[in-house]
Protein backbone atom coordinates (compact mmCIF):
# COMPACT_ATOMS: atom_id res chain seq x y z
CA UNK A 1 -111.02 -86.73 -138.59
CA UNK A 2 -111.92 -86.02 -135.04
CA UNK A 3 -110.02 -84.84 -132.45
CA UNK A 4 -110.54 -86.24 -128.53
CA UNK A 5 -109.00 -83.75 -126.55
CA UNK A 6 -107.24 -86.08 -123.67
CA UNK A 7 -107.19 -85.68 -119.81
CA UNK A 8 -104.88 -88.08 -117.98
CA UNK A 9 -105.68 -88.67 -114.21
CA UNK A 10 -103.44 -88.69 -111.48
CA UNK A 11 -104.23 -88.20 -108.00
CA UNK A 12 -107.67 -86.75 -109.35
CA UNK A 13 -105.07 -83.80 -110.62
CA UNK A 14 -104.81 -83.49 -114.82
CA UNK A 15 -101.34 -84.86 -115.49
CA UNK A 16 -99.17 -86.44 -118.53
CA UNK A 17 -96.36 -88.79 -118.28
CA UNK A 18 -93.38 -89.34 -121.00
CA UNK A 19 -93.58 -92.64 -122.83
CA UNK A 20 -95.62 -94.17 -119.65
CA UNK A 21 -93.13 -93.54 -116.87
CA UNK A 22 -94.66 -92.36 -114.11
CA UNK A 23 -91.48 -90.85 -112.30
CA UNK A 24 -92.05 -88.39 -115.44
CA UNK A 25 -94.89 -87.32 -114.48
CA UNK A 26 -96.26 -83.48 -114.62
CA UNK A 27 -99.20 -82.05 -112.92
CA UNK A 28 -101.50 -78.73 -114.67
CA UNK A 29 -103.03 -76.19 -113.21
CA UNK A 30 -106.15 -76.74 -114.22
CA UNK A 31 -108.92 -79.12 -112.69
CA UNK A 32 -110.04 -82.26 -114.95
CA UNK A 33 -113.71 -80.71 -114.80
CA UNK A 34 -112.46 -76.88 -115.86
CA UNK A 35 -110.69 -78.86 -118.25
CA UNK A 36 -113.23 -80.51 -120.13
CA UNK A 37 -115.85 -77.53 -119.79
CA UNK A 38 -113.06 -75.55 -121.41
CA UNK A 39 -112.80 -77.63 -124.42
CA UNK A 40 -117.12 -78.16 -124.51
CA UNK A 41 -116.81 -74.52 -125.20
CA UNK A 42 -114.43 -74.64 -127.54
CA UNK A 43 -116.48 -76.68 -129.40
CA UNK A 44 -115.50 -80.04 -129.22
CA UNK A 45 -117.68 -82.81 -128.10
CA UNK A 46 -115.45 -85.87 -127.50
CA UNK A 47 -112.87 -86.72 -124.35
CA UNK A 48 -110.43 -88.97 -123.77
CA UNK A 49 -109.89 -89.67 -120.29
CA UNK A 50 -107.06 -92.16 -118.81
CA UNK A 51 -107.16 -93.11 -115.17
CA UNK A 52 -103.44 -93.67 -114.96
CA UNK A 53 -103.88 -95.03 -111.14
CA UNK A 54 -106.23 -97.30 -112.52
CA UNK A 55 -103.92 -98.51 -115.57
CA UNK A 56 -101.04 -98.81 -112.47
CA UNK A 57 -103.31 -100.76 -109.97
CA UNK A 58 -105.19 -102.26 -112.27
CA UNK A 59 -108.94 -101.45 -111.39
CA UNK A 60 -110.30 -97.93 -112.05
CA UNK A 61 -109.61 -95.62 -109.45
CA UNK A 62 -111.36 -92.42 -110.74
CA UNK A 63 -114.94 -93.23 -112.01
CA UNK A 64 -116.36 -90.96 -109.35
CA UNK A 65 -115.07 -88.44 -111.77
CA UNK A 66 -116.75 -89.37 -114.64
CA UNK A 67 -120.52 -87.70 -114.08
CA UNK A 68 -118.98 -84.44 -113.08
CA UNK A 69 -117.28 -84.86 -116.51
CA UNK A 70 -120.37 -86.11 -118.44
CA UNK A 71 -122.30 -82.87 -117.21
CA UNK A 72 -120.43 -81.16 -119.25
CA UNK A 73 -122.01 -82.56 -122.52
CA UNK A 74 -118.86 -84.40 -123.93
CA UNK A 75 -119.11 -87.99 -125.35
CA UNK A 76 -116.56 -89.56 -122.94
CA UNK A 77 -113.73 -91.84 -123.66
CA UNK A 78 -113.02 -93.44 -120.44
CA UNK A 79 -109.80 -96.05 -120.16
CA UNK A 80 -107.32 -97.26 -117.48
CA UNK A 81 -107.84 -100.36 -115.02
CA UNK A 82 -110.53 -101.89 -117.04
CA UNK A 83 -109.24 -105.31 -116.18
CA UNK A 84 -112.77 -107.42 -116.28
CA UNK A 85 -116.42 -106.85 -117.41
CA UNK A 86 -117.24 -105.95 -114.06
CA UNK A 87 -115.29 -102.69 -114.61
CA UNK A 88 -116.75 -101.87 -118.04
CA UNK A 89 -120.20 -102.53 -117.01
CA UNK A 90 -119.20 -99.67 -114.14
CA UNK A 91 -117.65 -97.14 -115.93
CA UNK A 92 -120.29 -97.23 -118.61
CA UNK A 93 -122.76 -97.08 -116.41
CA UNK A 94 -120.96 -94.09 -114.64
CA UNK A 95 -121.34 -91.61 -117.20
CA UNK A 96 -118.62 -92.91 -119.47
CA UNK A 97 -119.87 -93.59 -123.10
CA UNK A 98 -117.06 -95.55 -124.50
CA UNK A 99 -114.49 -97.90 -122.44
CA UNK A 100 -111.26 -98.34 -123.82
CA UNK A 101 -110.02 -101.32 -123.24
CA UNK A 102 -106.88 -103.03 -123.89
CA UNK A 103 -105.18 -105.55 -120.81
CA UNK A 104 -108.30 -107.85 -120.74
CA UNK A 105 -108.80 -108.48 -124.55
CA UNK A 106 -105.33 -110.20 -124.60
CA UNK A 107 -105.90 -112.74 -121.18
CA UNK A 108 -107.87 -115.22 -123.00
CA UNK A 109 -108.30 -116.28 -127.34
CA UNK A 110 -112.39 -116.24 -126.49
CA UNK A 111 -112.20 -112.26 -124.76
CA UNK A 112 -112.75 -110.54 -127.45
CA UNK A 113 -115.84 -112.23 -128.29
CA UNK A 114 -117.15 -111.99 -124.78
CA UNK A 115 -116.27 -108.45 -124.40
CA UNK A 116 -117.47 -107.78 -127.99
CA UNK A 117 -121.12 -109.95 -127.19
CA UNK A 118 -121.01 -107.90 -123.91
CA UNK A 119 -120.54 -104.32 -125.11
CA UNK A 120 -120.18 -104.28 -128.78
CA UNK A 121 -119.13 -100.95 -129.88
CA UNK A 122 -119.29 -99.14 -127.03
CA UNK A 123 -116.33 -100.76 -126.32
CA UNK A 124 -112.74 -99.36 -127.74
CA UNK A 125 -109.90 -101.75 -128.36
CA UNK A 126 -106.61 -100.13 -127.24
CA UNK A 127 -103.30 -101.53 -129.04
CA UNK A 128 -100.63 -99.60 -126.95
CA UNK A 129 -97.25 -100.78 -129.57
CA UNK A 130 -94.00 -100.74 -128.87
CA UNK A 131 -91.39 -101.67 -131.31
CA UNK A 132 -94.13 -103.19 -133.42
CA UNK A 133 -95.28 -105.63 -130.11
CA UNK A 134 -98.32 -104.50 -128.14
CA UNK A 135 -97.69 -104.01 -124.99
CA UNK A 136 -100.17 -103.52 -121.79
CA UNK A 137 -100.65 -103.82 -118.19
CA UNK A 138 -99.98 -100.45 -118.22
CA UNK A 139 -97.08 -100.50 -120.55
CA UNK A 140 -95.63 -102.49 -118.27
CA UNK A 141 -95.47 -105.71 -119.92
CA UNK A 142 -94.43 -106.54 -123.78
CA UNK A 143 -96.39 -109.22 -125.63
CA UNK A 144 -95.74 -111.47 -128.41
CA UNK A 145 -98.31 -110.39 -130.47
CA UNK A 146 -97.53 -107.66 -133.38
CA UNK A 147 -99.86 -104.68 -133.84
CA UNK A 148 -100.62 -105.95 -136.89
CA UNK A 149 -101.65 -108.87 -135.96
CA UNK A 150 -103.32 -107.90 -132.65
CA UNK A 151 -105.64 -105.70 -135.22
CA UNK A 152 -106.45 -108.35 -136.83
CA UNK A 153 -107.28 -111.08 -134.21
CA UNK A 154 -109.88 -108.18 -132.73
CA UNK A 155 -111.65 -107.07 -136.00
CA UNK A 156 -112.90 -111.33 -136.24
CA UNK A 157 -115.60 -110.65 -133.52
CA UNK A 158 -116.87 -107.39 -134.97
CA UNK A 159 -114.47 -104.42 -133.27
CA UNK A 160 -113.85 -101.68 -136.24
CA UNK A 161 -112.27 -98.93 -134.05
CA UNK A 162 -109.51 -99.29 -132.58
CA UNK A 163 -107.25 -96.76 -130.15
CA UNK A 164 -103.30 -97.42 -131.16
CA UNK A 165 -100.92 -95.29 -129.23
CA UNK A 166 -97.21 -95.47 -130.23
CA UNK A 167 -96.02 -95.74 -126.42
CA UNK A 168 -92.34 -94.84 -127.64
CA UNK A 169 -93.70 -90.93 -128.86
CA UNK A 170 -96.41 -90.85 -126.38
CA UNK A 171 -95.73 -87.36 -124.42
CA UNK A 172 -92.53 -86.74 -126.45
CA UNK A 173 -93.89 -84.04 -128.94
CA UNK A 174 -91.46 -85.98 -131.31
CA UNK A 175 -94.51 -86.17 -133.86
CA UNK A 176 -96.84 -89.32 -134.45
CA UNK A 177 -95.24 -92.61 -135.90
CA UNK A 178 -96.82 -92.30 -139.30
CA UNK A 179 -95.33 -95.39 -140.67
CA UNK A 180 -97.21 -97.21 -137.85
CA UNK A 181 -100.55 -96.25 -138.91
CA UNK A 182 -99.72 -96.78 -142.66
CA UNK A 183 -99.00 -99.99 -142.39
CA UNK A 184 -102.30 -100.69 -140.25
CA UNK A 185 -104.11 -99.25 -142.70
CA UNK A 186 -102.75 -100.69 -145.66
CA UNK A 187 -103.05 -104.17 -144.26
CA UNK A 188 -106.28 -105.52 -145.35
CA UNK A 189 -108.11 -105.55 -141.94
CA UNK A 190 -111.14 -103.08 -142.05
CA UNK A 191 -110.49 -100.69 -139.61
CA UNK A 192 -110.75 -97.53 -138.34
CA UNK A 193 -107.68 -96.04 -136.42
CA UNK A 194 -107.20 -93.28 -133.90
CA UNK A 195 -103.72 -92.12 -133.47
CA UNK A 196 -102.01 -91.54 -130.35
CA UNK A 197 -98.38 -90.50 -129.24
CA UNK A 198 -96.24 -87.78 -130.08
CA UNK A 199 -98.83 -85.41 -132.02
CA UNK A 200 -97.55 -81.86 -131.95
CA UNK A 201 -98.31 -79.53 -134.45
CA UNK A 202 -101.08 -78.89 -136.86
CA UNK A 203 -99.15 -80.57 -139.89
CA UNK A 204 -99.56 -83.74 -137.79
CA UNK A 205 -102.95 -83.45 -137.93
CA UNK A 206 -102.85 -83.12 -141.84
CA UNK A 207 -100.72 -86.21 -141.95
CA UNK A 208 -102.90 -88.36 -140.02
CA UNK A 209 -105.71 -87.13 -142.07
CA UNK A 210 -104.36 -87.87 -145.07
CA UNK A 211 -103.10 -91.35 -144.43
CA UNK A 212 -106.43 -92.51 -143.21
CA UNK A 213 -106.57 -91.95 -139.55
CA UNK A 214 -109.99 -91.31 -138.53
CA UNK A 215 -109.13 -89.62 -135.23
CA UNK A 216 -106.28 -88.96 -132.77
CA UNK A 217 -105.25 -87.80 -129.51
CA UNK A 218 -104.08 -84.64 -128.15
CA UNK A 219 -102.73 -84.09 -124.70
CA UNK A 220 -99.02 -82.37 -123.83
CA UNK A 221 -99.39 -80.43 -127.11
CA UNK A 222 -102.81 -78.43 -125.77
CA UNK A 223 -101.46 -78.42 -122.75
CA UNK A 224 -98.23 -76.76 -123.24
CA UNK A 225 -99.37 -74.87 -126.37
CA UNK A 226 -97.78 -76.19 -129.31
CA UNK A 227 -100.98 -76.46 -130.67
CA UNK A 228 -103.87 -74.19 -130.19
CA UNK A 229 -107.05 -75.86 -129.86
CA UNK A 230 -108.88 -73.71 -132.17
CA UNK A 231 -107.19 -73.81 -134.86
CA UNK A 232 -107.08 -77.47 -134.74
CA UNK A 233 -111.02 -77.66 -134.83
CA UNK A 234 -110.46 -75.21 -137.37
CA UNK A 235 -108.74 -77.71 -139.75
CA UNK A 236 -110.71 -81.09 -138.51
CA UNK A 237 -114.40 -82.18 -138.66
CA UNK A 238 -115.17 -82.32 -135.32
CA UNK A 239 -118.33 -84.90 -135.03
């Protein structure tokens, strides 16, 4: 399972919100670059980076931070405000090596096959679920469509791995929604899944593992230092 250490952008400062609310939000001490040459040296070599403006405004406000971040060696996730090709094409060509993408897949029943023709893998579905509904716009809006079936309806043009944060634990510590990701996994779509939301302690991790997820996301809980980075690589294959 790997592990993508996450940086959330605010104000070009590294922050983290509580289930998506921005009036939560909390800045760190820490720079976004110091950040992710910190965990290079620690010995990971994947990042997930959010420009939360971007998710808010809805058109990337923080690529000019993505080669400082690439320099660093990291395989970047980048995500937040990637509303049309246009801004794909741009943060990909920026330095980011993945866009996650989740807003624009949902506009139109042909998207996913452009996006998918466009980019293929290199593009990241992101199914942000709430109450079993995927929401977006940056969590602002709540769709229709069920997780489930949002999974589904983006594996048909090719997409294997998929982002799916459970918005409702997301910065809570409150631990991951492990039923969530069961029932992905058990329901017949190939996939692969990386959890997001609520992960805070190393039995997490072994959770996740063991029901399948290939990755997940850690943010508040390296942060704040309910769980050491180390010993999380020391427990995960790291790729």
């Amino acid at each position: 399972m790997k592990i993508y250490p996450a940086i959330d952008l605010q104000d070009g400062k590294v922050c983290r919100l509580l289930k998506g609310d921005f009036k939560s939000s909390v800045t760190y001490p820490i720079e976004p670059t110091e950040a992710a040459t910190s965990f290079a040296r620690m010995g990971y070599s994947h990042l997930h980076i959010v420009d939360l403006d971007g998710a808010r405004q809805g058109t990337p406000v923080h690529l000019e931070l993505l080669p400082q971040l690439a320099s660093t060696g990291l395989s970047i996730r980048f995500g937040g405000g990637l509303r049309t090709l246009e801004d794909i094409e741009l943060a990909l060509g920026s330095g980011a090596s993945f866009a996650m993408v989740g807003s624009l897949l949902f506009t139109s029943p042909d998207m996913p096959e452009r996006v998918f023709r466009s980019f293929g893998e290199r593009v990241i579905p992101v199914v942000d679920s709430r109450g079993g509904f995927v929401t977006h716009s940056g969590w602002l809006s709540l769709s229709g469509i069920s997780t489930t079936e949002a999974i589904d309806v983006l594996s048909r043009p090719g997409f294997r791995d998929f982002l799916v944060t459970a918005t409702e634990r997301d910065g809570t510590l409150m631990g991951p929604d492990f039923g969530l990701y069961r029932s992905l996994l058990r329901s017949g779509t190939p996939c692969s899944i990386t959890a997001a939301g609520g992960i805070s302690s190393l039995s997490d991790l072994t959770m996740l593992r063991e029901i399948g997820c290939s990755g997940c996301v850690i943010g508040k809980a390296f942060y704040e230092g309910s769980i050491d980075p180390a010993k999380a690589l020391e427990m995960t294959v790291v790729c």
